[in-house]
Protein backbone atom coordinates (compact mmCIF):
# COMPACT_ATOMS: atom_id res chain seq x y z
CA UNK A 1 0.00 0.00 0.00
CA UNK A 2 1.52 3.25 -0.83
CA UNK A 3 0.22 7.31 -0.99
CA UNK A 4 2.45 9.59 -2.17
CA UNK A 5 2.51 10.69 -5.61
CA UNK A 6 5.13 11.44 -8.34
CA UNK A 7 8.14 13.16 -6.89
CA UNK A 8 9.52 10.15 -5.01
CA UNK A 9 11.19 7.22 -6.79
CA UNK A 10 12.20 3.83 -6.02
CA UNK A 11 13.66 0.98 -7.83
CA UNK A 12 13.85 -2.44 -7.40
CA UNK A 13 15.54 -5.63 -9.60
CA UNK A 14 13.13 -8.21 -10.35
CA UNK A 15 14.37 -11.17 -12.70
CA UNK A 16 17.54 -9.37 -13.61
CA UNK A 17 15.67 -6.09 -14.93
CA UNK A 18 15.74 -2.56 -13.05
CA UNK A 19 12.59 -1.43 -12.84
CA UNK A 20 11.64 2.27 -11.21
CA UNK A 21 8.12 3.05 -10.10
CA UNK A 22 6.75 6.47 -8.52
CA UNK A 23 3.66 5.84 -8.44
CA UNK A 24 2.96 1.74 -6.99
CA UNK A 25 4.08 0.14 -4.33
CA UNK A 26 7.42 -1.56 -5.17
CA UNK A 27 5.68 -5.22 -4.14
CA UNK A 28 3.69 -4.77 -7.20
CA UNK A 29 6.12 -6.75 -9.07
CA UNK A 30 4.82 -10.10 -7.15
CA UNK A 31 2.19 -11.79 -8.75
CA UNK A 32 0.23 -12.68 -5.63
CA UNK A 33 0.40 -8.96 -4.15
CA UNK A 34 -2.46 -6.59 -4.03
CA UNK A 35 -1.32 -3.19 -4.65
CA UNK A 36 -3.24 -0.05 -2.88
CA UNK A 37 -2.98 3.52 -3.93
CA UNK A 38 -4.93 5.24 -0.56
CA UNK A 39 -7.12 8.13 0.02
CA UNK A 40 -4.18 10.47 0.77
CA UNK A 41 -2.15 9.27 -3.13
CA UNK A 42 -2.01 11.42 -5.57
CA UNK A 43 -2.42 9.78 -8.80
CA UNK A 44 -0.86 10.89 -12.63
CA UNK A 45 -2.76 8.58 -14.46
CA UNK A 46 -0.06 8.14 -17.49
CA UNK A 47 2.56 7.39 -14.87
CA UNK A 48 0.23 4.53 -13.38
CA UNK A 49 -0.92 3.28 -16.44
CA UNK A 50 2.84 2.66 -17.92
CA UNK A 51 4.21 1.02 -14.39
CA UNK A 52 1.13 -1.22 -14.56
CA UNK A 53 1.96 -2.54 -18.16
CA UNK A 54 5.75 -2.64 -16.75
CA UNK A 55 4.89 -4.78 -13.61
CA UNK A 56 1.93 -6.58 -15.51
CA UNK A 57 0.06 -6.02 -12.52
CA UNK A 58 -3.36 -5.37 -14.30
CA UNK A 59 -6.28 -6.51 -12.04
CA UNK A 60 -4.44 -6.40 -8.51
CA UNK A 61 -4.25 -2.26 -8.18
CA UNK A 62 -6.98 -0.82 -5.86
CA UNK A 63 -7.07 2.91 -5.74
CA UNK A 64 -8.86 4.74 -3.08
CA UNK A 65 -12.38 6.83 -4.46
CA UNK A 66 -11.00 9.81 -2.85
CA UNK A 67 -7.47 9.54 -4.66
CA UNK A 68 -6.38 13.08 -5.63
CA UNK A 69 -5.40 13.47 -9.66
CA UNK A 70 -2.11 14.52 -10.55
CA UNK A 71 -2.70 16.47 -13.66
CA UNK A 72 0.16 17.18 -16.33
CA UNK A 73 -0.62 20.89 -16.63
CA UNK A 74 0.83 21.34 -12.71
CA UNK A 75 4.37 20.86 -13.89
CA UNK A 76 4.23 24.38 -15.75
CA UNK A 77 2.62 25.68 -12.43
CA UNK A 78 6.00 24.18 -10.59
CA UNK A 79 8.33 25.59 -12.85
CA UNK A 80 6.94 28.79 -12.69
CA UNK A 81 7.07 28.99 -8.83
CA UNK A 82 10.80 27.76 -9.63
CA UNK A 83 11.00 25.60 -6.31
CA UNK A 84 12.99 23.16 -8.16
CA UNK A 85 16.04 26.47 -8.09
CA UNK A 86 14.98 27.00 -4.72
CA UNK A 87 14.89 24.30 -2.66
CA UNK A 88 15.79 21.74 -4.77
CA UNK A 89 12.38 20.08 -5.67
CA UNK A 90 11.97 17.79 -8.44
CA UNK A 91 9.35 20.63 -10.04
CA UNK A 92 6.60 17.42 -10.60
CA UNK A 93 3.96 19.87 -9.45
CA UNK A 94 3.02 17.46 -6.90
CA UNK A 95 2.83 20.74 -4.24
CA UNK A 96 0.51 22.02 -6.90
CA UNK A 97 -1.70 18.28 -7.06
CA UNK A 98 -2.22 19.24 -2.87
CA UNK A 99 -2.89 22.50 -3.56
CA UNK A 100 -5.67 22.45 -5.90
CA UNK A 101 -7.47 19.62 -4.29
CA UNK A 102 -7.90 21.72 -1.06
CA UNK A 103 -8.43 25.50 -2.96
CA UNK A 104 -11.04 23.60 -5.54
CA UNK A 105 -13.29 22.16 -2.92
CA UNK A 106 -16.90 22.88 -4.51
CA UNK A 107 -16.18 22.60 -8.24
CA UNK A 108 -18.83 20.50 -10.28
CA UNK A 109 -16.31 18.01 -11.11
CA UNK A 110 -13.97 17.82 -7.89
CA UNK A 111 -10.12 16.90 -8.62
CA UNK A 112 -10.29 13.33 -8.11
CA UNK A 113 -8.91 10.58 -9.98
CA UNK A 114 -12.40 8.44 -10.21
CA UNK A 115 -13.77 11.66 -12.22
CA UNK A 116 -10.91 11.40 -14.85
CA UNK A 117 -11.11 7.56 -15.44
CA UNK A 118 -12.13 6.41 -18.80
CA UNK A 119 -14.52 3.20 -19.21
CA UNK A 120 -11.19 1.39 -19.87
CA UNK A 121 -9.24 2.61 -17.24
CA UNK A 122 -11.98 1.66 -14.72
CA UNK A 123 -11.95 -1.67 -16.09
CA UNK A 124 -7.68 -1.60 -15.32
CA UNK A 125 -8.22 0.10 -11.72
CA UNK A 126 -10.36 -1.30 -8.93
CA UNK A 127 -11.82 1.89 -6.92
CA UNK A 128 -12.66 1.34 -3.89
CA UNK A 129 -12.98 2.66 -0.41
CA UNK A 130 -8.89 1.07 0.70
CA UNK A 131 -9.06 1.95 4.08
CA UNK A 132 -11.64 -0.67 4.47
CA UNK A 133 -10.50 -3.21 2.48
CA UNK A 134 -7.07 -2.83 4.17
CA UNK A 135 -8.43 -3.31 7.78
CA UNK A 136 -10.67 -6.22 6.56
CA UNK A 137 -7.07 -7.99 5.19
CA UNK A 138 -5.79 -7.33 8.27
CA UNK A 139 -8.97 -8.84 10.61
CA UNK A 140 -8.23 -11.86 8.91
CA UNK A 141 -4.95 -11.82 9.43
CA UNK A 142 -3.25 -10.83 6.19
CA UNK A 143 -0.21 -8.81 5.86
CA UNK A 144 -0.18 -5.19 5.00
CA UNK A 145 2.35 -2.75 4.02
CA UNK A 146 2.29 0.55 4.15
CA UNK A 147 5.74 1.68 1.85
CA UNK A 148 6.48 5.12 2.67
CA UNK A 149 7.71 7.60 -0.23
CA UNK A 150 10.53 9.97 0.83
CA UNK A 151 11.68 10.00 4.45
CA UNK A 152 11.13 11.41 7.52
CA UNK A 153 14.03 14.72 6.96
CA UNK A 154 12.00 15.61 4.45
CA UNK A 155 8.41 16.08 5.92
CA UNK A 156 6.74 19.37 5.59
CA UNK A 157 6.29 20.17 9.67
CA UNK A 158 9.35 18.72 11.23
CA UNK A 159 11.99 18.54 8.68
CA UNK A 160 14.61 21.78 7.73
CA UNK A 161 12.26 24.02 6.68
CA UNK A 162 11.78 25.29 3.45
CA UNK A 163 14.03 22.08 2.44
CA UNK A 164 11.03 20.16 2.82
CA UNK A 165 8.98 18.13 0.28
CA UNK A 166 5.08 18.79 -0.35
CA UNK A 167 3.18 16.46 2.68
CA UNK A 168 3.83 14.78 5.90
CA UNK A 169 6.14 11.65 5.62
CA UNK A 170 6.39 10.07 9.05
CA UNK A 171 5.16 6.51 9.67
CA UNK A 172 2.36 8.01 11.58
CA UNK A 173 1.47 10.36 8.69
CA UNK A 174 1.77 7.23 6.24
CA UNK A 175 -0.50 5.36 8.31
CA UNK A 176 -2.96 8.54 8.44
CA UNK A 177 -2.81 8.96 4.94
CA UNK A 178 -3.84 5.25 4.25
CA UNK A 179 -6.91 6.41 6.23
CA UNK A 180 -6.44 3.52 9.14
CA UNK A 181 -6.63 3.74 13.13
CA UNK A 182 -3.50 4.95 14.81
CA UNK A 183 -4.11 1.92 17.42
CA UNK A 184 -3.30 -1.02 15.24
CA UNK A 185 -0.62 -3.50 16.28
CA UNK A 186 2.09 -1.70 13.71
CA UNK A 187 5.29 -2.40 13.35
CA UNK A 188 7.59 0.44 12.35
CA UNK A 189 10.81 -0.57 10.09
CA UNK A 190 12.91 2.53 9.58
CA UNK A 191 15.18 2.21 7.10
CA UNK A 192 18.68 4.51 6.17
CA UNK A 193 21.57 4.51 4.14
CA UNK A 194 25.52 4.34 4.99
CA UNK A 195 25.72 7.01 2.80
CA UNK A 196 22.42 9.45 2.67
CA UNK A 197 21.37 11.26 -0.59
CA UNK A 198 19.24 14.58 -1.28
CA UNK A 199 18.61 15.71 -4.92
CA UNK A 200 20.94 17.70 -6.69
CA UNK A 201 21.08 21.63 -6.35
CA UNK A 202 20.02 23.42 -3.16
CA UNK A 203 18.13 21.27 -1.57
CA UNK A 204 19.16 21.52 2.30
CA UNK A 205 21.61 20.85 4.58
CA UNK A 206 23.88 17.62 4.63
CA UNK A 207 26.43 18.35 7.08
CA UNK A 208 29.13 15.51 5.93
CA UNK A 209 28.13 15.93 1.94
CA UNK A 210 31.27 14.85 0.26
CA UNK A 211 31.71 14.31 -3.89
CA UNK A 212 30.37 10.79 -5.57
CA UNK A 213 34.99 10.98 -6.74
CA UNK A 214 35.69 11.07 -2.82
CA UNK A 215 33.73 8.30 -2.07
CA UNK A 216 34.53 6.83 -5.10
CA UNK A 217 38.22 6.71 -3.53
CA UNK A 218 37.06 5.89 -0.37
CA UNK A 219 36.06 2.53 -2.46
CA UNK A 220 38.95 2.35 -4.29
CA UNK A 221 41.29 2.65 -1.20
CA UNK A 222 39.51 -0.06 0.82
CA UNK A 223 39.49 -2.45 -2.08
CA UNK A 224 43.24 -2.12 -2.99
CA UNK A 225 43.96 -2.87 0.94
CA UNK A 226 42.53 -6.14 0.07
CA UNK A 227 44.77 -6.70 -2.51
CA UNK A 228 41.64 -6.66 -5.51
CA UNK A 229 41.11 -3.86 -7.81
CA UNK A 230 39.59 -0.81 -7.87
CA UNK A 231 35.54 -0.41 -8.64
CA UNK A 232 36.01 2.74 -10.34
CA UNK A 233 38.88 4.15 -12.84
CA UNK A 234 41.29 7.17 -11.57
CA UNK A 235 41.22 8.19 -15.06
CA UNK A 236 37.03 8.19 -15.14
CA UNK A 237 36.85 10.34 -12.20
CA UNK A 238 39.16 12.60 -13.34
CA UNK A 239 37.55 13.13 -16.62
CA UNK A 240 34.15 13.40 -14.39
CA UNK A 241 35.92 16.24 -12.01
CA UNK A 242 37.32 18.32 -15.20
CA UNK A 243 34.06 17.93 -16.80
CA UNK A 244 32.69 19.56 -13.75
CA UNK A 245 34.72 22.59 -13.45
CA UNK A 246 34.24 23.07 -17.38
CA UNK A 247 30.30 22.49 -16.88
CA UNK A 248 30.17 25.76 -13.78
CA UNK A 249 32.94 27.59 -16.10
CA UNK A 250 30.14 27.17 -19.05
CA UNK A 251 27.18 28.03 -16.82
CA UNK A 252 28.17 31.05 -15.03
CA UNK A 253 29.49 32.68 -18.16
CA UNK A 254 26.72 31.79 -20.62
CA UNK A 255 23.66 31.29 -19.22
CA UNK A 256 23.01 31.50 -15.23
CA UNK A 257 24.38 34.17 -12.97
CA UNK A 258 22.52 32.56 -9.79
CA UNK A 259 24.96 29.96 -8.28
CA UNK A 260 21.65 27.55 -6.98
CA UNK A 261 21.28 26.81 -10.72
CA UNK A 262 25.01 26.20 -11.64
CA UNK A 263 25.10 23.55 -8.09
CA UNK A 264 21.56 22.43 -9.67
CA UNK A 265 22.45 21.84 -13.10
CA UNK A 266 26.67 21.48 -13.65
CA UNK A 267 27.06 17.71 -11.96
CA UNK A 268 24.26 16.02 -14.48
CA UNK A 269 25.56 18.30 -17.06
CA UNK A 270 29.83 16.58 -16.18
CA UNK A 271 27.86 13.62 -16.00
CA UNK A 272 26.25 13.95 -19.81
CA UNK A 273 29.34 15.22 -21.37
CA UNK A 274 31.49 12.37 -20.16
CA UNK A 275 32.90 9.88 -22.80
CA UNK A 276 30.85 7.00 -23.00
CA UNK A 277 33.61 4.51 -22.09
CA UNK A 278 34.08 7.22 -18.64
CA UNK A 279 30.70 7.68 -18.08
CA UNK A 280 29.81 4.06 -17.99
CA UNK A 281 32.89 3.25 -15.49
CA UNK A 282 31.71 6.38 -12.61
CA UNK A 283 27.88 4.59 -12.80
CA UNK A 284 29.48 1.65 -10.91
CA UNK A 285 29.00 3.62 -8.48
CA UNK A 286 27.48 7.49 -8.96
CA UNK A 287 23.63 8.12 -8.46
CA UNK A 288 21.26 9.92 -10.48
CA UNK A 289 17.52 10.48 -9.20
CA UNK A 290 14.79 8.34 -10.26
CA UNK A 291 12.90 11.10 -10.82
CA UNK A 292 14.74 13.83 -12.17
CA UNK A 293 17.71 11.84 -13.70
CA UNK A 294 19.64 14.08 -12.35
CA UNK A 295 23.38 13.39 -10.42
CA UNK A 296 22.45 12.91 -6.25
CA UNK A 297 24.27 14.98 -3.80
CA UNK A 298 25.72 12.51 -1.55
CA UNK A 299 27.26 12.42 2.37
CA UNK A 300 28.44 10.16 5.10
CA UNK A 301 26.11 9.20 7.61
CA UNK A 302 25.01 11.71 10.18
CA UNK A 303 24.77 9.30 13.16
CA UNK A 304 23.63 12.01 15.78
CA UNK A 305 20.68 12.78 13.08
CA UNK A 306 19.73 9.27 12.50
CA UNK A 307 19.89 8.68 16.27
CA UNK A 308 17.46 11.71 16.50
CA UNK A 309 14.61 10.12 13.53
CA UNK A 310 15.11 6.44 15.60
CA UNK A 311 13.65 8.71 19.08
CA UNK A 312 11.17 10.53 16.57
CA UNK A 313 9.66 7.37 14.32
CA UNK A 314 10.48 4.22 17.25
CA UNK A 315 11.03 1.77 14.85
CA UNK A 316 10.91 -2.01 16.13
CA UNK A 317 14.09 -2.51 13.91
CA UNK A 318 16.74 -0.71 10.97
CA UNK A 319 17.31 -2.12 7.56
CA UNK A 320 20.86 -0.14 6.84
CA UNK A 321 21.46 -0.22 2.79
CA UNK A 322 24.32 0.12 0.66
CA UNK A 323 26.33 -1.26 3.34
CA UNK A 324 29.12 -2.25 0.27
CA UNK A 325 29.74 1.70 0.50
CA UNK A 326 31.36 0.64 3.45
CA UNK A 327 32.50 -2.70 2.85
CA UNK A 328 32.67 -3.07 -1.01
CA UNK A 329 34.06 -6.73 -0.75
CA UNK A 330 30.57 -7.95 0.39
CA UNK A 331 29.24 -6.61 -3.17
CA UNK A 332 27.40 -9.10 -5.12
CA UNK A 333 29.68 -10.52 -8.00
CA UNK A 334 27.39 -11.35 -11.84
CA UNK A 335 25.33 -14.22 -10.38
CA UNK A 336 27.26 -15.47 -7.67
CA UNK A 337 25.04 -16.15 -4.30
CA UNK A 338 24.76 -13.34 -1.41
CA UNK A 339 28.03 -12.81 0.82
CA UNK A 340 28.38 -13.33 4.27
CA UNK A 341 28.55 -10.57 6.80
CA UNK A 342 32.56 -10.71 8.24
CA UNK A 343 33.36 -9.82 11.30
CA UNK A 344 34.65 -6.26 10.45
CA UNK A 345 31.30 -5.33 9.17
CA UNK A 346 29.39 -7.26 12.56
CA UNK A 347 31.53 -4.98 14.46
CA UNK A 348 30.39 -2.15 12.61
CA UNK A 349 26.59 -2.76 13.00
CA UNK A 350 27.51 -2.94 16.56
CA UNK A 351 29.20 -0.46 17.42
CA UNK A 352 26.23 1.65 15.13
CA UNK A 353 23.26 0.05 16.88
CA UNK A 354 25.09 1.14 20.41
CA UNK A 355 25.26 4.91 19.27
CA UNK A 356 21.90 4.96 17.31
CA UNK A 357 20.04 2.53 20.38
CA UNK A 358 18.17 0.07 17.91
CA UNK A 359 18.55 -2.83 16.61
CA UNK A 360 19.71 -3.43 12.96
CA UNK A 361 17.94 -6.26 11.45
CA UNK A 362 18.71 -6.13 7.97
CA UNK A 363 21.47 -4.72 5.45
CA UNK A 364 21.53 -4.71 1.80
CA UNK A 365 24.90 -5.42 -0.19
CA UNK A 366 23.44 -4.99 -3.83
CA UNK A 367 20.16 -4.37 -5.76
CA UNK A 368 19.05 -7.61 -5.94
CA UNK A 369 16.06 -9.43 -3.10
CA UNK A 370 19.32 -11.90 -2.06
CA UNK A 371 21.72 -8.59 -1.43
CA UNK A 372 19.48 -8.00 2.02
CA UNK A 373 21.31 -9.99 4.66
CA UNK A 374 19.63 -10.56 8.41
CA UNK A 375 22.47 -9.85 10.97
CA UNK A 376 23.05 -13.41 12.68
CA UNK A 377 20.91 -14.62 16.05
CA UNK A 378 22.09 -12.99 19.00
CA UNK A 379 23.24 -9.69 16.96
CA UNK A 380 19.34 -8.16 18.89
CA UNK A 381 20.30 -6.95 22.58
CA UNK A 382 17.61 -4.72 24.40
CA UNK A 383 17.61 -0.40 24.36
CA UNK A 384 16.42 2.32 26.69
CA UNK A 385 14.66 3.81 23.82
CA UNK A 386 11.25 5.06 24.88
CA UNK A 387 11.62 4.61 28.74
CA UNK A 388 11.19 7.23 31.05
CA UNK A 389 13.75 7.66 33.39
């Protein structure tokens, strides 16, 4: 089950293909998954039409009859109210989706999707009223999901302020959005990266950002201390890093005079301008954004911050990804089976779950289902988190 709408992306591998949705739940790919778009989504029909045909998921998607419509034209609004320059938003015009379904209340024809669906599109879709189909799987006993979109440093009341995305995006707000009880038996599964992203350009503070070459390096140095070579070529990051200079040289001279849209636009623009051979060698490893294709700002984990969102969400466990930042060896080689967690990397976790006080379940080594490893028995001890003194 999922709300959201359009400006969050997330991809997942299913048999050997990388597939990116922003609209479904990622589960969608499974054949014997229901997916849910609830009452608080916000739905751009052309989007969820082509991810359906992608995941073949025709006649499993249930939206909610109060869905909000995500309608093309709101892109142009974003661009005009350039938040994209300012803050660092992916310019979707999802802010404008909220907007006019609160300012239209009262027209004839109110923005929701169920009064934009075609006779074949109804056919596709299953609309519904979720909420109660969702606490009707769960009387009789059937898992549910809620996948949030985006992360907690990013909700609209508690995160850095105007460096903020559109909506709530707690687990509480997730669960309010799906319109269900606050008093169900949840459980809460934060989960964070060894290395944290935010989009490209201004978009807020990340007080260890470093440069995708640096940790590149980083990479680099730790494999060559195991005597196996390096993930990404000196020369390709190089290349990337005079590209870069040549891309801010290029915009500040010819076109933009405000330095939010040379930070904005000069990594992707490197990136694009790289030789293929080059460019192909940094994507070992650099991001771009599944929505905006654009290169990710990226930073070493702020531990005091993540300890802060564990006391804020109280999550019964952490999945940690892209733990072969860290640890490249543990990186999944062409088809070979999932590594093993060594002890350098157990005393890692541990020495993390001590500062952060919870309990890292899970870890991910690669894209694929078999990249997320469970941390051995015994790796669980007990926190203070939550008690009162």
């Amino acid at each position: 089950m999922r709300t959201g709408s359009i400006n969050a992306g997330h991809t997942v591998v299913h048999d050997g293909k990388r597939i990116a949705f922003q609209q479904l739940p990622t589960p969608c790919v499974l054949p014997e998954v229901k997916s849910v778009l609830g009452p608080g989504a916000y739905v751009h029909l052309e989007t969820l039409q082509r991810e359906m045909r992608v995941a073949d998921c025709y006649g499993r998607v249930h939206v909610d009859h109060n869905c909000g419509v995500h309608l093309s034209e709101y892109a142009a609004e974003a661009a005009r109210a350039q938040r994209s320059l300012k803050i660092g938003a992916t310019g979707k015009g999802c802010a404008e989706a909220i907007i006019h379904k609160i300012a239209d209340r009262g027209l004839e024809t109110p923005l929701l999707l169920r009064n934009f669906l075609s006779p074949e599109d109804q056919a596709q879709l299953i609309p519904s009223d979720t909420a109660l189909e969702l606490l009707d799987a769960h009387e009789r006993g059937e898992g549910v999901l809620i996948e949030g979109a985006q992360g907690s440093l990013l909700d609209l009341h508690t995160g850095p302020y105007p460096y903020v995305t559109s909506r709530q995006t707690t687990a509480a707000a997730w669960v309010a959005e799906a319109g269900l009880p606050p008093s169900l038996d949840y459980e809460v599964v934060l989960v964070a990266r060894t290395y944290p992203i935010r989009v490209a350009g201004n978009s807020g503070p990340m007080p260890h950002e470093i440069s995708w070459p640096a940790l590149a390096r980083k990479v680099n140095h730790r494999l060559r201390e195991l005597g196996r070579p390096a993930l990404v070529a000196e020369a390709a990051l190089q290349e990337y890093e005079r590209r870069l200079v040549d891309a801010k040289r290029s915009l500040r001279s010819e076109r933009f005079s405000d330095e939010r849209e040379v930070s904005l636009l000069a990594p992707t623009e490197a990136l694009h301008a790289m030789s293929e051979g080059s460019h192909r060698e940094v994507m070992k490893l650099f991001e771009t954004t599944t929505v905006t294709r654009r290169l990710r700002r990226v930073a070493e984990l702020d531990v005091d911050q993540l300890r802060v969102t564990v006391r804020k969400e109280r999550p019964a466990y952490l999945v940690l990804t892209f733990l072969n930042y860290v640890f490249p060896e543990l990186a999944p080689e062409g088809d070979a089976g999932p590594r093993h967690l060594h002890g350098e990397a157990l005393d890692y976790l541990s020495k993390l779950q001590d500062k952060i006080d919870c309990w890292i379940r899970y870890v991910s080594v690669g894209p694929r289902s078999q990249d997320v490893l469970e941390t051995p028995a015994g790796f669980y001890r007990p926190f203070n988190r939550g008690k009162l003194p």
